[in-house]
Protein backbone atom coordinates (compact mmCIF):
# COMPACT_ATOMS: atom_id res chain seq x y z
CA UNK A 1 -15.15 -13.49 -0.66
CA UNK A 2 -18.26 -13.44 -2.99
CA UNK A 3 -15.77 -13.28 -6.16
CA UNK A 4 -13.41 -10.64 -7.88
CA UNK A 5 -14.25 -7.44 -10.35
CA UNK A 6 -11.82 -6.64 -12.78
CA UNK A 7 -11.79 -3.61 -14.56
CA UNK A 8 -9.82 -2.70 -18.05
CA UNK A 9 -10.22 1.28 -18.50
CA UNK A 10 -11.43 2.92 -21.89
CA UNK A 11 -8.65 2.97 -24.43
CA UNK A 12 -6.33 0.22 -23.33
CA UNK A 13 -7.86 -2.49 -25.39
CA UNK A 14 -11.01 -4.63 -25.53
CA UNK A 15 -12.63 -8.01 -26.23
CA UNK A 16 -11.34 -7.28 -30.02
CA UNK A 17 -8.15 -5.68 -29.04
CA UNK A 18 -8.60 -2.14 -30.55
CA UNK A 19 -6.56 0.77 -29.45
CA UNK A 20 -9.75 2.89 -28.32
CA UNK A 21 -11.76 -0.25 -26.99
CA UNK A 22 -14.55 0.81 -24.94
CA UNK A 23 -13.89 -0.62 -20.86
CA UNK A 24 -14.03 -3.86 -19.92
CA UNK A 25 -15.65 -4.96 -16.59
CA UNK A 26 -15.51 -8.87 -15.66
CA UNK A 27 -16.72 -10.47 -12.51
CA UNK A 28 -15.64 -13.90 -11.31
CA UNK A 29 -16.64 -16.06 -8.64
CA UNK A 30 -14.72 -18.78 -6.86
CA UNK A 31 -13.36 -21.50 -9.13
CA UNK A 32 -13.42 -18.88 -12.03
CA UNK A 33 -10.71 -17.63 -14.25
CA UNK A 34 -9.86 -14.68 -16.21
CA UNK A 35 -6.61 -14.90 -18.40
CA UNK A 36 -5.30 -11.62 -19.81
CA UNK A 37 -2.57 -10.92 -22.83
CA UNK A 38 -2.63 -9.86 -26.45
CA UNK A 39 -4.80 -13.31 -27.36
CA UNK A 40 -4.66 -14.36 -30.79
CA UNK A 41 -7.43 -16.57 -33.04
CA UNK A 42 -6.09 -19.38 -31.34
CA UNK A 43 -5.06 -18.04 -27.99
CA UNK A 44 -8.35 -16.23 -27.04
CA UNK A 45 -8.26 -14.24 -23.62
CA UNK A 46 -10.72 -12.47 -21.39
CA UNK A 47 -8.50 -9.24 -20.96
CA UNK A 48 -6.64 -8.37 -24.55
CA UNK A 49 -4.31 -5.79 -23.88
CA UNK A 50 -2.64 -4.21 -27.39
CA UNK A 51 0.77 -3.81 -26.79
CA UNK A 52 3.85 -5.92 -28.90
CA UNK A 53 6.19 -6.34 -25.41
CA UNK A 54 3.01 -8.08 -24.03
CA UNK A 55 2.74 -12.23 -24.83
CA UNK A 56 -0.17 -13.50 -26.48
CA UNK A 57 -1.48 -15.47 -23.38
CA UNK A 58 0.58 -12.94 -20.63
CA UNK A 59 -1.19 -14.53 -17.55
CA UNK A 60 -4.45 -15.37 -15.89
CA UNK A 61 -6.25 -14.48 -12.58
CA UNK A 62 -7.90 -17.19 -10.39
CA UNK A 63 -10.78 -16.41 -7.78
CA UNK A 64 -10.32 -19.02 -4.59
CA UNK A 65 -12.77 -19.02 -1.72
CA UNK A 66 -11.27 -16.14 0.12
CA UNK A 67 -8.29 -14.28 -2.35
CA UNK A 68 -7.28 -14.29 -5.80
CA UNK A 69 -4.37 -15.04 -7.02
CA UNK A 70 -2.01 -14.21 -10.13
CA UNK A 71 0.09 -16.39 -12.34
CA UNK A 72 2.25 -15.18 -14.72
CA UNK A 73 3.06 -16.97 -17.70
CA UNK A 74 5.57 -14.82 -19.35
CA UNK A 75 9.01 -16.35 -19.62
CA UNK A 76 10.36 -12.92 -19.19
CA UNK A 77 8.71 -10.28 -18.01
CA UNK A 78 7.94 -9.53 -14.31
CA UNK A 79 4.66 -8.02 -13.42
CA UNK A 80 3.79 -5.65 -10.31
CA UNK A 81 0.53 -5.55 -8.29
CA UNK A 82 0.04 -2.68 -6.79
CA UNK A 83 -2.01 -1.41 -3.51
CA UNK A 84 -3.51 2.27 -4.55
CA UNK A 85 -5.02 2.91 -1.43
CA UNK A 86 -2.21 1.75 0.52
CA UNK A 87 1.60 3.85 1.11
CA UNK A 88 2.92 2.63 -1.98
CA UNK A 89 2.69 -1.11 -1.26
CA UNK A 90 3.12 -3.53 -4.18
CA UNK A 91 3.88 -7.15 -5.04
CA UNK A 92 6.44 -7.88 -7.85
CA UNK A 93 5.28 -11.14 -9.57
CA UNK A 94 8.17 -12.71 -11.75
CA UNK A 95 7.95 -14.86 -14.75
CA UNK A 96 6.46 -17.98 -14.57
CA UNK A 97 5.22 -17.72 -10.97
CA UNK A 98 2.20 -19.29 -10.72
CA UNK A 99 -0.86 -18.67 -8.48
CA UNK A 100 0.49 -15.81 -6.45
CA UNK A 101 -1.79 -15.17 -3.22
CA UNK A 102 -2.65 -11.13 -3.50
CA UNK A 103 -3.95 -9.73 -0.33
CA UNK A 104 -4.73 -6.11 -1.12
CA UNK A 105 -8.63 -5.29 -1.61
CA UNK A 106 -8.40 -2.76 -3.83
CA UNK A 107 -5.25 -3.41 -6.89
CA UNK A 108 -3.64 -2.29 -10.19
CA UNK A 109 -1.90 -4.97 -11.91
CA UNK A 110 0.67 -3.30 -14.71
CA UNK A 111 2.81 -4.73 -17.27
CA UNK A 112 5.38 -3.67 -18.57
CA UNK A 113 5.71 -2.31 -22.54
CA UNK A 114 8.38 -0.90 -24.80
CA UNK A 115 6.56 2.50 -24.63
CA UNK A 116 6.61 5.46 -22.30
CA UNK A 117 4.03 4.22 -20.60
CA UNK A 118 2.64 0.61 -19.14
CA UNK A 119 -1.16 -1.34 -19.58
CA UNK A 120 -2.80 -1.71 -16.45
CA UNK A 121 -5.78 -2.92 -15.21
CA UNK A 122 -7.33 -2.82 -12.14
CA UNK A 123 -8.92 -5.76 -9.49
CA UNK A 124 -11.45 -5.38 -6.65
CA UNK A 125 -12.07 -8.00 -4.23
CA UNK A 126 -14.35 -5.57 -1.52
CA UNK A 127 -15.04 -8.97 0.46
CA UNK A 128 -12.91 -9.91 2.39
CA UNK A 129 -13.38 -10.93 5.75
CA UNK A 130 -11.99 -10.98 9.41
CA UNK A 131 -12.25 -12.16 12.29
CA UNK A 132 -14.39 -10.62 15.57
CA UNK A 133 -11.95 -9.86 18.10
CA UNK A 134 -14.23 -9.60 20.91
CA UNK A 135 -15.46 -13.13 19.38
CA UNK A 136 -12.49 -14.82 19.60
CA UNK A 137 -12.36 -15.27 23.71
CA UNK A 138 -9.52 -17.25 25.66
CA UNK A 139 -11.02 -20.68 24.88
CA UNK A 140 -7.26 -21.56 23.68
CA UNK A 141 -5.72 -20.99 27.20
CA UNK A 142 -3.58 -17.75 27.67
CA UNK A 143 -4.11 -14.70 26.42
CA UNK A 144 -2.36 -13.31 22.58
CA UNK A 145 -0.81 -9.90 23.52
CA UNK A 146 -0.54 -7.12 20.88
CA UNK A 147 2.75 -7.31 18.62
CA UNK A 148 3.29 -3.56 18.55
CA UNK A 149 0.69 -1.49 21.15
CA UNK A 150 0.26 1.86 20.35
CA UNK A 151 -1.86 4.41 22.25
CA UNK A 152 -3.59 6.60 19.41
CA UNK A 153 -4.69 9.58 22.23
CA UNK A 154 -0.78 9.53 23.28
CA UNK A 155 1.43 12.69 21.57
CA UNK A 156 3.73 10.10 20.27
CA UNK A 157 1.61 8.88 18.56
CA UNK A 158 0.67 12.14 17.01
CA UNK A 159 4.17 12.41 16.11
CA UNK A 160 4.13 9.15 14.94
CA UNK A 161 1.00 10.36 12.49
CA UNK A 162 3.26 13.52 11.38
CA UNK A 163 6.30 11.59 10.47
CA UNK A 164 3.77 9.26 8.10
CA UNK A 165 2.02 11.83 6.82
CA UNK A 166 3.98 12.69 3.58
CA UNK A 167 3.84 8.60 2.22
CA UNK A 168 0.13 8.59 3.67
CA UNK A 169 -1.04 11.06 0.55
CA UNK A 170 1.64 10.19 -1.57
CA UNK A 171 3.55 13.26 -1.72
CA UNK A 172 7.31 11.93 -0.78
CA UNK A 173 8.10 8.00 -1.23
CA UNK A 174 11.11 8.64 -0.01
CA UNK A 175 12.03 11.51 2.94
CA UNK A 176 10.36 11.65 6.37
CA UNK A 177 10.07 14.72 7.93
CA UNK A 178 13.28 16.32 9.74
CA UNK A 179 12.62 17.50 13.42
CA UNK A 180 12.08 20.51 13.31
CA UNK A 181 9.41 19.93 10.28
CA UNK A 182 7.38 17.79 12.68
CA UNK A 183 7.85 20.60 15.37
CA UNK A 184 6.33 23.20 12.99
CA UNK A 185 3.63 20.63 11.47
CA UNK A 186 1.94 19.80 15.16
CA UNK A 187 2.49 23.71 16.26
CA UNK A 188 -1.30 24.57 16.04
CA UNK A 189 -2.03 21.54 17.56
CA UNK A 190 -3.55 22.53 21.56
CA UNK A 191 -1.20 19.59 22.99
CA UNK A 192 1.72 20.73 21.00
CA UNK A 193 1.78 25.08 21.42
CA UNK A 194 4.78 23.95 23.56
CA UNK A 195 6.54 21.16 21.61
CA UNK A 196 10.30 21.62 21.40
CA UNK A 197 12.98 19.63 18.98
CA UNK A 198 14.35 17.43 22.12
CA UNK A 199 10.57 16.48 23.18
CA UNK A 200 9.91 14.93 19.33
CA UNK A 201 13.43 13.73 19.23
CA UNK A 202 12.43 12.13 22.59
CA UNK A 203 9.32 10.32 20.99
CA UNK A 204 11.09 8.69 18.49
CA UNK A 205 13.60 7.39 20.53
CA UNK A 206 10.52 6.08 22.56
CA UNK A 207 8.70 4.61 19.39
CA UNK A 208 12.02 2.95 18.08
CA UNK A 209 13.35 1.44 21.19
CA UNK A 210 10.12 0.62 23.07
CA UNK A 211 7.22 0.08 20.90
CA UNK A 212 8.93 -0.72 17.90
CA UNK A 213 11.60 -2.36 19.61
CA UNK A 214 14.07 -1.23 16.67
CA UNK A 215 17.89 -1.69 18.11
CA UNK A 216 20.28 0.82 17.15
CA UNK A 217 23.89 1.45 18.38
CA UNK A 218 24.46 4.63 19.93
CA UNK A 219 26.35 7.37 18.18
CA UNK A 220 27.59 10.69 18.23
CA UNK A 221 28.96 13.27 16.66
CA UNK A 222 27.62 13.66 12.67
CA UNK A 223 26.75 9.66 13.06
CA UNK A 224 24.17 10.64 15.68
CA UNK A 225 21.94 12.66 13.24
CA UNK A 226 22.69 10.37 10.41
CA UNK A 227 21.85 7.43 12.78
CA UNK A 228 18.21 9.65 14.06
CA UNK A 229 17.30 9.82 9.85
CA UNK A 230 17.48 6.50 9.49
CA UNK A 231 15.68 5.67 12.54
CA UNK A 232 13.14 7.70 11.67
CA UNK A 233 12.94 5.87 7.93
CA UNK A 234 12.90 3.05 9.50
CA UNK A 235 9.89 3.81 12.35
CA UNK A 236 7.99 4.78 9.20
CA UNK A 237 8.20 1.95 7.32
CA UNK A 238 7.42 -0.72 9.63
CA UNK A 239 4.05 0.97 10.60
CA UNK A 240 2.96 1.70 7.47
CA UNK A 241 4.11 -2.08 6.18
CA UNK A 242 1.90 -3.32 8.96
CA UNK A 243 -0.58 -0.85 8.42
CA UNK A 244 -0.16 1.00 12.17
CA UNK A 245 -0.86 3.98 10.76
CA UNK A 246 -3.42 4.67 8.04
CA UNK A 247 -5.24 7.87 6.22
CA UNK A 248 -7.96 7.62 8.68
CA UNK A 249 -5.28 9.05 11.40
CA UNK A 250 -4.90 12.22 9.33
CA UNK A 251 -7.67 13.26 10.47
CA UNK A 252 -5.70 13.81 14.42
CA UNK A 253 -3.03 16.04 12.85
CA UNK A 254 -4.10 20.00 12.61
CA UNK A 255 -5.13 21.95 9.35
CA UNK A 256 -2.39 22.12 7.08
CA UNK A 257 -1.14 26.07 6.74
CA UNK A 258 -2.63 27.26 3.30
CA UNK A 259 -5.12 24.68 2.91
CA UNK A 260 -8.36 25.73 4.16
CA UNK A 261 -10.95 23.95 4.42
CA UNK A 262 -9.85 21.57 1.65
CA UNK A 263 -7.01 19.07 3.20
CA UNK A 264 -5.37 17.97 0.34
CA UNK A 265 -6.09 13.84 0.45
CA UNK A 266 -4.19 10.77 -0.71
CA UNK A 267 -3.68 10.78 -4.68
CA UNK A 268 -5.54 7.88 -6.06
């Protein structure tokens, strides 16, 4: 990583701490430090931020050789980093934690206030690096195998794609789509004209038990649909956590109805 930018938008405060401060844009580099808060004549800070909830010296960002981390120095108040590219991914970083490792490339670090609203800035670290897996050989004796292998030409993984797609542009952090939703999402697809309920019921079943390897009891009755939802909630989570599925695999899933030519993206 060739260092950090950190951005403070227009209006949230400034080197002097006025309400309608022009932006603030800091770079670091490795070994540098940036500490935020409401700063005072004998507490100066990089980032001032003009809110009365927020401590005069609130915290400070560090730059290492390859992250950046956060310490928070309030005795109180817990701050959240959070991933706006991601599926609604964020750290929570409590009081008096110090140096905590923060692994998303693009992230908006808030802070609580006693208003409506909270102060937020924003980080980019657009370097970060890994590894060349056709570099990496067998020179360490037998081969790594792939912790959850997933075919993205397969139809389950198309359904896999539909059931993500609401959290992938930020349009329900909560529900996954029922059935019959993903039945009537992949209709126009040309593998799908003839997708029934019981063939996407089948897929999941296939995802959970034998790519995701997620055990669950079997039920029936009521308990078997209740027991499909969260199965479902769960398939979703773990491969957006682990990033399985990502916007890029929108792209596979057919025009929305009503949308045109303009698919609605992911809300930055």
């Amino acid at each position: 990583m060739s260092g950090v930018v950190i951005y403070l938008p227009q209006g949230t405060a400034g080197a002097g701490g006025e309400p309608h401060a022009d932006a603030v844009t800091l770079r670091l580099g490795p070994g540098e430090v940036a500490r935020f808060g409401r700063g005072s004549a004998t507490c100066p800070v990089e980032l001032r931020l003009d809110d009365e909830a927020i401590s005069r010296l609130a915290g400070e960002i560090r730059v290492t050789d390859d992250h950046w981390q956060l310490s928070n120095l309030s005795t109180t108040q817990s701050y959240l980093v959070e991933n706006p590219e991601g599926a609604g991914e964020y750290l929570r970083v409590p009081p008096r934690r110090a140096g905590a490792p923060i692994p998303f490339e693009f992230s908006r670090v808030v802070l609580p206030t006693r208003r409506n609203t909270t102060v937020a800035f924003q980080v980019f670290a657009p370097d970060h690096v890994y590894l060349d897996p056709d570099g990496m050989g067998d020179q360490w004796g037998s081969r790594t195998v792939t912790a959850y292998s997933l075919d993205e030409t397969a139809l389950y993984f198309l359904v896999l794609v539909a059931l993500c797609e609401p959290r992938l542009r930020d349009e329900s952090p909560v529900a996954v789509p029922t059935t019959p939703e993903i039945v009537e999402r992949l209709r126009s697809h040309p593998a799908c004209g003839q997708l029934t309920a019981r063939a996407v019921s089948s897929h999941i079943d296939y995802l959970a038990d034998e790519k995701m390897r997620i055990s669950t009891p079997a039920e029936h009755g009521p308990r078997r649909e209740a027991r499909r939802n969260g199965k479902r909630e769960t398939i979703v989570g773990l491969v957006l956590r682990f990033g399985l599925v990502r916007e890029e695999h929108l792209a596979l899933l057919p025009p929305r109805s009503g949308t045109g030519a303009q698919e609605r993206g992911p809300v930055r």
